[in-house]
N, C-alpha and C. Protein backbone atom coordinates (compact mmCIF):
# COMPACT_ATOMS: atom_id res chain seq x y z
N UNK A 1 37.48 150.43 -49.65
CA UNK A 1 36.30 150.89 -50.35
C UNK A 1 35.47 149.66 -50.71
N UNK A 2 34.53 149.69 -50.00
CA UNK A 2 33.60 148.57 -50.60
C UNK A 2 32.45 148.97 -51.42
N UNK A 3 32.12 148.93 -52.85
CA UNK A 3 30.77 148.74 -53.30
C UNK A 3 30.19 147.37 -53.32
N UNK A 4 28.86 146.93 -53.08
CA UNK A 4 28.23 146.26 -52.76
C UNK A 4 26.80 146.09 -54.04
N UNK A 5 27.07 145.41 -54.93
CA UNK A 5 25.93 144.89 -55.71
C UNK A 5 25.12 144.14 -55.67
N UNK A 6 23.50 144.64 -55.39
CA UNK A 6 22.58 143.49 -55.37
C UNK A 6 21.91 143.61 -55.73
N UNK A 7 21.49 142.68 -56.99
CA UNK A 7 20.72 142.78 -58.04
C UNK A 7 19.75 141.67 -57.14
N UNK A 8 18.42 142.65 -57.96
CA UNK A 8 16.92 141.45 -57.38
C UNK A 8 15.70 141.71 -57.75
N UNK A 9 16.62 142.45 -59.91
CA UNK A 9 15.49 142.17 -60.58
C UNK A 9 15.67 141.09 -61.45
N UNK A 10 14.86 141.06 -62.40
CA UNK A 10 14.83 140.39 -63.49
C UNK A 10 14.83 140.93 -65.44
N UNK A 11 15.02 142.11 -64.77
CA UNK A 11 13.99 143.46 -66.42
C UNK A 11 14.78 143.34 -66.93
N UNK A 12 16.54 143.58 -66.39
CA UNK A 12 17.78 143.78 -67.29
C UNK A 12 18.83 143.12 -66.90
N UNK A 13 19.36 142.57 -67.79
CA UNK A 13 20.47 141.63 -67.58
C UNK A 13 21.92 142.53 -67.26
N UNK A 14 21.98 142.45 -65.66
CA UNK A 14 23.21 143.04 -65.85
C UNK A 14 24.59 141.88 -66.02
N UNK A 15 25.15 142.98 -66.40
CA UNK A 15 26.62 141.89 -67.11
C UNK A 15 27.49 142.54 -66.32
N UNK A 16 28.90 142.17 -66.48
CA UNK A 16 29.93 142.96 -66.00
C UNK A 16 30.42 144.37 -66.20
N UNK A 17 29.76 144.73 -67.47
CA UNK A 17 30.11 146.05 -68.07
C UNK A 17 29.04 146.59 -67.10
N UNK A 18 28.22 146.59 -66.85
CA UNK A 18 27.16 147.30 -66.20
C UNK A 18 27.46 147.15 -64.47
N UNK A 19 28.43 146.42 -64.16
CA UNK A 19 28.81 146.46 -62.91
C UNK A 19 29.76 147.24 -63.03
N UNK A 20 30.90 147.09 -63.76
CA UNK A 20 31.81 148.01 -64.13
C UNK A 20 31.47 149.22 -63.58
N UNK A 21 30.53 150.06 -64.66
CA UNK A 21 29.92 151.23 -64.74
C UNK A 21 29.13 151.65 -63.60
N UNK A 22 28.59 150.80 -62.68
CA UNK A 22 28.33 151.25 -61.07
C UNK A 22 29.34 151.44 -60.28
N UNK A 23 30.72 150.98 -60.11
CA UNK A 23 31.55 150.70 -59.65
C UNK A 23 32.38 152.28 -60.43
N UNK A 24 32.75 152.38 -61.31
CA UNK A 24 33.27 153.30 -61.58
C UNK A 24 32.51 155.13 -61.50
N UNK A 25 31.42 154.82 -61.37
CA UNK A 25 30.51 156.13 -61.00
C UNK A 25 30.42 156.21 -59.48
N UNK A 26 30.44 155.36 -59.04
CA UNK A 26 30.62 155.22 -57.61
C UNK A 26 31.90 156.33 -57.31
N UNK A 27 32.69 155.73 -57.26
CA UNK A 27 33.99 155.99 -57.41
C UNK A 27 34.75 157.43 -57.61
N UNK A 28 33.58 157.73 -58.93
CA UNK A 28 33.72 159.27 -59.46
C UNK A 28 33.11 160.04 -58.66
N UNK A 29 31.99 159.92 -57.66
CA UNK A 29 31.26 160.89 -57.13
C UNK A 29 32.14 160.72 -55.89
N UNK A 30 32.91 159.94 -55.65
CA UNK A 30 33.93 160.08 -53.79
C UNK A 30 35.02 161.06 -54.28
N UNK A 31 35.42 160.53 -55.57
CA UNK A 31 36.87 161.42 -55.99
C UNK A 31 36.02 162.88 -56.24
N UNK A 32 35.56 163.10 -57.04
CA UNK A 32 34.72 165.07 -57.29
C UNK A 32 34.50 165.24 -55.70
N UNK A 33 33.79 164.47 -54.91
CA UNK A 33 33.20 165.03 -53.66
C UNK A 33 34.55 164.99 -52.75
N UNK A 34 35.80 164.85 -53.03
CA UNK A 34 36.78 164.94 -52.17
C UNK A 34 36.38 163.77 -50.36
N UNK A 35 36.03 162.62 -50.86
CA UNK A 35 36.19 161.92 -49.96
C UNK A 35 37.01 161.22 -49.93
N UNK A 36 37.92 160.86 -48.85
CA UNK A 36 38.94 160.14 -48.66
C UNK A 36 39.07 158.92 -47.87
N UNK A 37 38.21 158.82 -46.86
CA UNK A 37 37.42 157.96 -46.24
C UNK A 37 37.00 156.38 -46.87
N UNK A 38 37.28 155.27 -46.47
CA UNK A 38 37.02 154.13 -46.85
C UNK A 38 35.93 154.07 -46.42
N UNK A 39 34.85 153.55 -47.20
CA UNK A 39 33.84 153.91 -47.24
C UNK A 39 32.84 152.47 -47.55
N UNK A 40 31.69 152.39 -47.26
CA UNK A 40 31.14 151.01 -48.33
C UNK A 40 29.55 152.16 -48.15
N UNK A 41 29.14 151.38 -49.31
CA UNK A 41 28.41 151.51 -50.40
C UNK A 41 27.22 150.63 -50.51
N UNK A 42 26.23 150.08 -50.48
CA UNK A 42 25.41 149.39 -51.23
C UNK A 42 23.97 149.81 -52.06
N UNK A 43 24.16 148.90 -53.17
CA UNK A 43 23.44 149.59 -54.68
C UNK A 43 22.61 148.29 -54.60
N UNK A 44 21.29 148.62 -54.55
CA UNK A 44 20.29 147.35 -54.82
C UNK A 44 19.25 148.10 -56.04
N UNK A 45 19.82 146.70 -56.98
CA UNK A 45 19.08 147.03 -58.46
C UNK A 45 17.42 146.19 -58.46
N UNK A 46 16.55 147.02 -58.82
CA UNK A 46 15.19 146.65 -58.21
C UNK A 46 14.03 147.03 -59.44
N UNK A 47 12.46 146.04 -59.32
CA UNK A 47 12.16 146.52 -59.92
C UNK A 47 10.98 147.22 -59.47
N UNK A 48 10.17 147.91 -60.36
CA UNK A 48 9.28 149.01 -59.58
C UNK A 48 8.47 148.84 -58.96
N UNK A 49 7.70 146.98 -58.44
CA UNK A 49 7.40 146.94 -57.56
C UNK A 49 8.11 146.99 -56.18
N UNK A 50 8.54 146.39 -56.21
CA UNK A 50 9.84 146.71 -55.02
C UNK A 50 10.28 147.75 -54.58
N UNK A 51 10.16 148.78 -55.16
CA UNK A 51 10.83 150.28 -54.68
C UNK A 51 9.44 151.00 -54.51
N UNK A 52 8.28 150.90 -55.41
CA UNK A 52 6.93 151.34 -55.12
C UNK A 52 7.02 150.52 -52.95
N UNK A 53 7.00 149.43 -53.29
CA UNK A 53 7.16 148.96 -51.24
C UNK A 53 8.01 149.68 -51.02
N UNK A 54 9.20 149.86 -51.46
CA UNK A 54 10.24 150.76 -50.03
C UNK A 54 10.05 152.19 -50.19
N UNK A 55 9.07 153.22 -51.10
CA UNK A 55 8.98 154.18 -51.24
C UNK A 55 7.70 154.44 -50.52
N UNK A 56 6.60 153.41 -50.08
CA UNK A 56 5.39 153.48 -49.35
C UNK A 56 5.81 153.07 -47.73
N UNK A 57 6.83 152.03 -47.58
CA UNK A 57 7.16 151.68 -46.03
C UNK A 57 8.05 153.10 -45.84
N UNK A 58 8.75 153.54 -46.52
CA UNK A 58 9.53 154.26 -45.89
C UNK A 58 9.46 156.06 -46.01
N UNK A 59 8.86 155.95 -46.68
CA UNK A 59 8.06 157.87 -47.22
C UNK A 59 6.68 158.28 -47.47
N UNK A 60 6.04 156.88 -47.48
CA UNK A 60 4.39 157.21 -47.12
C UNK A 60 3.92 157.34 -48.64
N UNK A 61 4.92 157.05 -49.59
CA UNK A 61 4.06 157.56 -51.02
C UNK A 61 3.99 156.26 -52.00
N UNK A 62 3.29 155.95 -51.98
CA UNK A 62 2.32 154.70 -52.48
C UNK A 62 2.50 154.69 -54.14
N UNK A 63 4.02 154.77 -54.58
CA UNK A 63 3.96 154.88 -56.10
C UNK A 63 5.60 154.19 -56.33
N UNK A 64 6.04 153.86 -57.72
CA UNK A 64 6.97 153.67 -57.98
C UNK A 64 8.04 154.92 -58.29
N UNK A 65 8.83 155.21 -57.87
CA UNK A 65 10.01 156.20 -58.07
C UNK A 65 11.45 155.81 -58.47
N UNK A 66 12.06 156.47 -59.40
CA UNK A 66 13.69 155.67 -59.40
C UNK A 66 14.67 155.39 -58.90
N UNK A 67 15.10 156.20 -57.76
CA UNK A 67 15.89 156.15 -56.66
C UNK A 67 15.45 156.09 -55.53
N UNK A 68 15.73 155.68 -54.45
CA UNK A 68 15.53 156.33 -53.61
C UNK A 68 17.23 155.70 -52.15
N UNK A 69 17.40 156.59 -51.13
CA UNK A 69 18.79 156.83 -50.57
C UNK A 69 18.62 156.50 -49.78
N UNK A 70 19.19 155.75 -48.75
CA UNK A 70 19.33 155.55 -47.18
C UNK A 70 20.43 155.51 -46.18
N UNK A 71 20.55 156.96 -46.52
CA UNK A 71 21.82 157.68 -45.63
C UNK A 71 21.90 156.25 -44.40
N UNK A 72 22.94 155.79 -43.86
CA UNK A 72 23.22 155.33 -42.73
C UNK A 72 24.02 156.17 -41.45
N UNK A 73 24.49 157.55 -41.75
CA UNK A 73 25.03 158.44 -40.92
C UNK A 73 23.80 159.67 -40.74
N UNK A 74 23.74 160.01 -39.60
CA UNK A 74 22.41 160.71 -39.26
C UNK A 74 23.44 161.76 -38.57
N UNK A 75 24.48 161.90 -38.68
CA UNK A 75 25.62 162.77 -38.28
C UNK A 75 26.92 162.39 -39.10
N UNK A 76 27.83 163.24 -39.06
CA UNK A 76 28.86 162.45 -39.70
C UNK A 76 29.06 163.41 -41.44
N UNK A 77 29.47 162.39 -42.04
CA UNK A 77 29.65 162.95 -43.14
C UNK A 77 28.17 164.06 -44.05
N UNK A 78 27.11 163.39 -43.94
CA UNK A 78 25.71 163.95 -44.35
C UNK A 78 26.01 165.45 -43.53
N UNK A 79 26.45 165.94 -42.56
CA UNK A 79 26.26 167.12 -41.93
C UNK A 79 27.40 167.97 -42.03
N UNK A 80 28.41 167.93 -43.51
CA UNK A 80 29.24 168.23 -43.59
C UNK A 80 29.24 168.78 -45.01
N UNK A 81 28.45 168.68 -45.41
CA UNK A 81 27.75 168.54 -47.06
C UNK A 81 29.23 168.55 -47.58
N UNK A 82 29.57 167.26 -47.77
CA UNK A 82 30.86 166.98 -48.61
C UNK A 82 30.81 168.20 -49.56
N UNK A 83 32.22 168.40 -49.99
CA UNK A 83 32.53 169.05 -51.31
C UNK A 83 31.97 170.15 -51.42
N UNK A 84 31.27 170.77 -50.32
CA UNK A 84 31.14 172.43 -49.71
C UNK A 84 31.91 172.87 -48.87
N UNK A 85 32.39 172.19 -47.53
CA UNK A 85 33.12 172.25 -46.26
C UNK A 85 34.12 171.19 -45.91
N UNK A 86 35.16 171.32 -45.19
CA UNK A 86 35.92 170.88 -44.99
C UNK A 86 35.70 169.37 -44.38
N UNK A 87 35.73 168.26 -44.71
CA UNK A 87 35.19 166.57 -44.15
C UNK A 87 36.21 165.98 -43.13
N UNK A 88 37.02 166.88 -41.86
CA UNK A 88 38.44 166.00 -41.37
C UNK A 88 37.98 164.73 -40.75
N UNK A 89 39.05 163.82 -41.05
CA UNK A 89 38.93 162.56 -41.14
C UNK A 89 38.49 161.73 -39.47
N UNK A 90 39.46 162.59 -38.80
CA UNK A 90 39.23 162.03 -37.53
C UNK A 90 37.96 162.48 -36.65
N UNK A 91 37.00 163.21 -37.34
CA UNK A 91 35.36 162.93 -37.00
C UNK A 91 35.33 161.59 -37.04
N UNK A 92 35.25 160.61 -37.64
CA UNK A 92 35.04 159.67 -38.52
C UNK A 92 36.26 158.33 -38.08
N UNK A 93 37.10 158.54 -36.96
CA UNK A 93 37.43 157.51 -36.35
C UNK A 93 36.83 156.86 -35.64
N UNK A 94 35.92 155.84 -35.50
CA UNK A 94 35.28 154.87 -35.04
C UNK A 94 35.28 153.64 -34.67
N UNK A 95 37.01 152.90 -34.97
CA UNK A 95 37.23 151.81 -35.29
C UNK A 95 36.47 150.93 -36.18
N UNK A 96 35.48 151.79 -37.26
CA UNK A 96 35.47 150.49 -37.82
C UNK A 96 36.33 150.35 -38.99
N UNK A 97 35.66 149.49 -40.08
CA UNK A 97 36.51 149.26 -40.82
C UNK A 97 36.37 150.08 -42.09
N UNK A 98 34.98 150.78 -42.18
CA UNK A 98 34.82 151.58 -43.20
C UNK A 98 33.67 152.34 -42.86
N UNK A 99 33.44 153.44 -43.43
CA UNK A 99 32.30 154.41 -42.81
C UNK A 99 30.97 154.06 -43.84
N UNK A 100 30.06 153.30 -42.82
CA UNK A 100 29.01 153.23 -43.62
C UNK A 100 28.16 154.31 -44.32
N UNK A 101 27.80 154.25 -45.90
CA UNK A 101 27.59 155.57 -45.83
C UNK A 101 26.03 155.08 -46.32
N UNK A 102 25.38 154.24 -46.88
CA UNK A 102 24.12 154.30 -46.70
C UNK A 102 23.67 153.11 -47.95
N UNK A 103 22.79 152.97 -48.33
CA UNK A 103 22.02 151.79 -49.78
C UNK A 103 21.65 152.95 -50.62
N UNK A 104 21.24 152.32 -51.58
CA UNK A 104 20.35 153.30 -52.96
C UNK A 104 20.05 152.44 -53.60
N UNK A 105 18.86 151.91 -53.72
CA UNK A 105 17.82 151.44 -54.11
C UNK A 105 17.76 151.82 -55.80
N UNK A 106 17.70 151.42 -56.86
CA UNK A 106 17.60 151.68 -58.50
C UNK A 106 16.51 151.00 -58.82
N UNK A 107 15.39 151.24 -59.48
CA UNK A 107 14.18 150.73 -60.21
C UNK A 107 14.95 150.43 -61.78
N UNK A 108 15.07 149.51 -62.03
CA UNK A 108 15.74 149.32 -63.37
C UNK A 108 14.94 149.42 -64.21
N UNK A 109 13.49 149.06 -64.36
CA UNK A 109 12.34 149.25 -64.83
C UNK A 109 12.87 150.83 -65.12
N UNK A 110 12.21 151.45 -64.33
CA UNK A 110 12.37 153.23 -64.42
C UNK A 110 13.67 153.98 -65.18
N UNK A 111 15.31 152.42 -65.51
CA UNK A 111 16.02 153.15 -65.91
C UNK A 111 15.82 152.84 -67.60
N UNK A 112 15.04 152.20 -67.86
CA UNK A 112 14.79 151.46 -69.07
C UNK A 112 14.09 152.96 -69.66
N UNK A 113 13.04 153.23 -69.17
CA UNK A 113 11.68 154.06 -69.27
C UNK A 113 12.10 155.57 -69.28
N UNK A 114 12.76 156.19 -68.55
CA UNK A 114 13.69 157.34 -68.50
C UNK A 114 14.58 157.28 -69.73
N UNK A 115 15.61 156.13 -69.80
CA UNK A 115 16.32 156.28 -71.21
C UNK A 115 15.76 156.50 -72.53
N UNK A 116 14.37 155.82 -72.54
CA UNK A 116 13.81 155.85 -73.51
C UNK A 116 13.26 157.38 -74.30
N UNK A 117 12.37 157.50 -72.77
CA UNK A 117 12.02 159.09 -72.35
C UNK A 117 12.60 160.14 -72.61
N UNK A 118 13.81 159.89 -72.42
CA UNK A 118 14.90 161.37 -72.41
C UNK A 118 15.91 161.12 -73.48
N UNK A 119 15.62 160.03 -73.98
CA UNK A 119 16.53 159.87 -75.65
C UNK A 119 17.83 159.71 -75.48
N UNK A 120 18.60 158.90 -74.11
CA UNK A 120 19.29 158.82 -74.34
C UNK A 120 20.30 157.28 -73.83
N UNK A 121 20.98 156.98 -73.38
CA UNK A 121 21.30 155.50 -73.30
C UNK A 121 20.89 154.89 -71.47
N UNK A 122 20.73 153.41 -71.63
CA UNK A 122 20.30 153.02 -70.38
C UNK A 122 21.54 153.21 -69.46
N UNK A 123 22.89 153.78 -69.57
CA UNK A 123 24.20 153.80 -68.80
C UNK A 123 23.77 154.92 -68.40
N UNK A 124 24.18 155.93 -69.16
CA UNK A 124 23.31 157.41 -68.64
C UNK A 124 22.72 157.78 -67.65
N UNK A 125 21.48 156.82 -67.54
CA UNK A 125 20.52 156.79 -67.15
C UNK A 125 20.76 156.31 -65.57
N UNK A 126 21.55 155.33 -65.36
CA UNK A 126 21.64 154.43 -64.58
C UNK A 126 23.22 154.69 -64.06
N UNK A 127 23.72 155.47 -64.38
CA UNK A 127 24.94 156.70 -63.81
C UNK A 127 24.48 157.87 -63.27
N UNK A 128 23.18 158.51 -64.09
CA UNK A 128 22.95 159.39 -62.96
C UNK A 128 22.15 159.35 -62.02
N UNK A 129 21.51 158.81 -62.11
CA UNK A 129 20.48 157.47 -60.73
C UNK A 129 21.65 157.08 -59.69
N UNK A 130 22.75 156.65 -60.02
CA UNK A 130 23.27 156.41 -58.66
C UNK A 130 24.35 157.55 -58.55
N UNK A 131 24.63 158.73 -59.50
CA UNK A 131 24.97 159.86 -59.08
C UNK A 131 24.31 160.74 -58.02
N UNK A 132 22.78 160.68 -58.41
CA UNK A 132 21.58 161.32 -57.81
C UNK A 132 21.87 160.47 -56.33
N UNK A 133 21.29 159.20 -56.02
CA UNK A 133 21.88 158.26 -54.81
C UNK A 133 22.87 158.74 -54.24
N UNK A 134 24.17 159.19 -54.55
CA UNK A 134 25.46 158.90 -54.02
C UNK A 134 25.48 160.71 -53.33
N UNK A 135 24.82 161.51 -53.94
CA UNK A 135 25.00 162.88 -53.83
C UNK A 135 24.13 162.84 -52.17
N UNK A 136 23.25 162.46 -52.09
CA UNK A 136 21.61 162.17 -51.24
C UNK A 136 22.85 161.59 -49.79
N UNK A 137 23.48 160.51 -50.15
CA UNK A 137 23.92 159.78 -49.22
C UNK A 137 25.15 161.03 -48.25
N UNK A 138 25.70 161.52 -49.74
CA UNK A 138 26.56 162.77 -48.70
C UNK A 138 26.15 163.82 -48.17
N UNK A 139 25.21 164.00 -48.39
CA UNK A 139 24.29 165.27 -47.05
C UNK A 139 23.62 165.87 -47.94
N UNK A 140 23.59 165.72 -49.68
CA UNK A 140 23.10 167.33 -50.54
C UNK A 140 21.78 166.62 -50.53
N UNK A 141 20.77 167.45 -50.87
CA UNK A 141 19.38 167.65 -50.57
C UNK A 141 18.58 168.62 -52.08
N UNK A 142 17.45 168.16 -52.36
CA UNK A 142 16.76 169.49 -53.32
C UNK A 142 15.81 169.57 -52.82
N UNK A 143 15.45 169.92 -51.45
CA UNK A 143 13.78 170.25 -50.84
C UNK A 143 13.67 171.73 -51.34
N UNK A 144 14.81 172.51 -51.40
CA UNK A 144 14.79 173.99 -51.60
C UNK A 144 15.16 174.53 -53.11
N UNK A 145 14.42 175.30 -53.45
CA UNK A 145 15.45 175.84 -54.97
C UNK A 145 16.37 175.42 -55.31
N UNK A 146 17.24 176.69 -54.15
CA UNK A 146 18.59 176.98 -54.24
C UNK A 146 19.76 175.34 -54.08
N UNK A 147 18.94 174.62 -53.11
CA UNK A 147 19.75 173.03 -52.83
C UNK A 147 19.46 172.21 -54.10
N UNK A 148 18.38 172.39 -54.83
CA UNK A 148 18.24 171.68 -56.08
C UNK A 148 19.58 172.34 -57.26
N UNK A 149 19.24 173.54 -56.94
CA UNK A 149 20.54 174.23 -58.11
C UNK A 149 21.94 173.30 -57.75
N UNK A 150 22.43 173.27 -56.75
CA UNK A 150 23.62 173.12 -56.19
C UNK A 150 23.39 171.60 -56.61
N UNK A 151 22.52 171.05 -56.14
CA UNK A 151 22.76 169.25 -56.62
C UNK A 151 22.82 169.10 -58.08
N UNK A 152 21.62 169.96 -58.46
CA UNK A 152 22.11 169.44 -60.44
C UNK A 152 23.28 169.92 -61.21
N UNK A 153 24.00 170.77 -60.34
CA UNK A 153 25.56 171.43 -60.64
C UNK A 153 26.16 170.41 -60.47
N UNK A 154 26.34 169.57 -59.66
CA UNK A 154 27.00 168.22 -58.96
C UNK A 154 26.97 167.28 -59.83
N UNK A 155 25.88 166.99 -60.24
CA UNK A 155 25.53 165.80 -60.58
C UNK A 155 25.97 165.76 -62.21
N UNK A 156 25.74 167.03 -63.35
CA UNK A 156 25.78 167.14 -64.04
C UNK A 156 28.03 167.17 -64.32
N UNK A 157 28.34 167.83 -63.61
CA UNK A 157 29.73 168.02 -63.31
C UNK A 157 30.51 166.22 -63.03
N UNK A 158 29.67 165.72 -62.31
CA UNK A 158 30.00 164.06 -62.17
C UNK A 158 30.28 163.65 -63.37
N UNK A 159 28.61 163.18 -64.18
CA UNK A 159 28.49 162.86 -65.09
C UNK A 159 29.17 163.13 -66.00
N UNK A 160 29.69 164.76 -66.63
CA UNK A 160 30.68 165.26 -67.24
C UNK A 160 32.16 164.10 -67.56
N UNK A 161 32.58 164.32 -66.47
CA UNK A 161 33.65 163.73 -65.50
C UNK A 161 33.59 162.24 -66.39
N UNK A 162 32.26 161.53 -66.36
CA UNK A 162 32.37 159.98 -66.53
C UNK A 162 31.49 159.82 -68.15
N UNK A 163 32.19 160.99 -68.95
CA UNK A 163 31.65 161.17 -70.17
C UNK A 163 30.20 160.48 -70.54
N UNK A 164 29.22 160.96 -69.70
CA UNK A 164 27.77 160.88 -69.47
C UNK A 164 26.95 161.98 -69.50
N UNK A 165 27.74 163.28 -70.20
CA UNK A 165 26.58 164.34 -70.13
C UNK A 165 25.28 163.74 -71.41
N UNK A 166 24.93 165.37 -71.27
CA UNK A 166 23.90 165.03 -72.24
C UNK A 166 24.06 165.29 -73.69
């Protein structure tokens, strides 16, 4: 299991507790989503100019947003919607060494501004940002109602899990 931290802002000082806490939410959304799969991960902590560029190069929308996902399987686990259907492993023999599963991008700016916003702590905040990320990377989706219902069931159930509700 590799998570992968790369910080390349400046807004918030992360420390070890705050790596910790990526690392262990990470973690929580493979164990709830029943993945078993060695897996890597990368989390780039950013600030809202930076994600305003990768949210305009890569989705056409010319603004700052808090997350955003970059599935690396365009088949594979994403088409299996983890933790709905059955994930067998030997899809997923490839020789490598771990199944890439994609980046997630965090505006730390945005997790500052949200915590503030929604009254509640910058961990919170920045647990369910890469809950939201980590869900995106395994195939779940909210373009539709009904797929939004099913992700904030997920996400909220994570969070639960990593004593982060609300």
């Amino acid at each position: 299991m590799d998570i992968l931290i790369d910080n390349r802002q400046n807004i918030v000082h992360i420390d070890k507790k705050t790596e910790e806490l990526i690392y262990k939410t990470v973690l929580e959304v493979l164990k709830q989503e029943a993945v078993e799969l060695d897996v890597e991960v990368s989390i780039i902590l950013i600030d809202n100019e930076q994600i305003r560029e990768l949210n305009r190069k890569y989705r056409g929308i010319d603004k700052a947003t808090d997350v955003l996902s970059f599935p690396m399987l365009e088949e594979g686990l994403a088409e299996y919607k983890v933790g709905r259907d059955v994930c067998p492993v030997e899809d997923f023999d490839n020789g490598m060494q771990a199944v890439l599963l994609g980046d997630i991008a965090v505006s730390m700016e945005k997790v500052v501004a949200q915590a503030e916003e929604y009254g509640h702590s910058r961990q919170r905040e920045l647990s369910f940002l890469i809950v939201h990320g980590m869900l995106h990377l395994l195939g779940y989706d909210h373009r539709h109602p009904e797929d939004m219902m099913i992700m904030r069931e997920r996400e909220e159930k994570i969070l639960s899990s990593l004593n982060m509700s609300r």
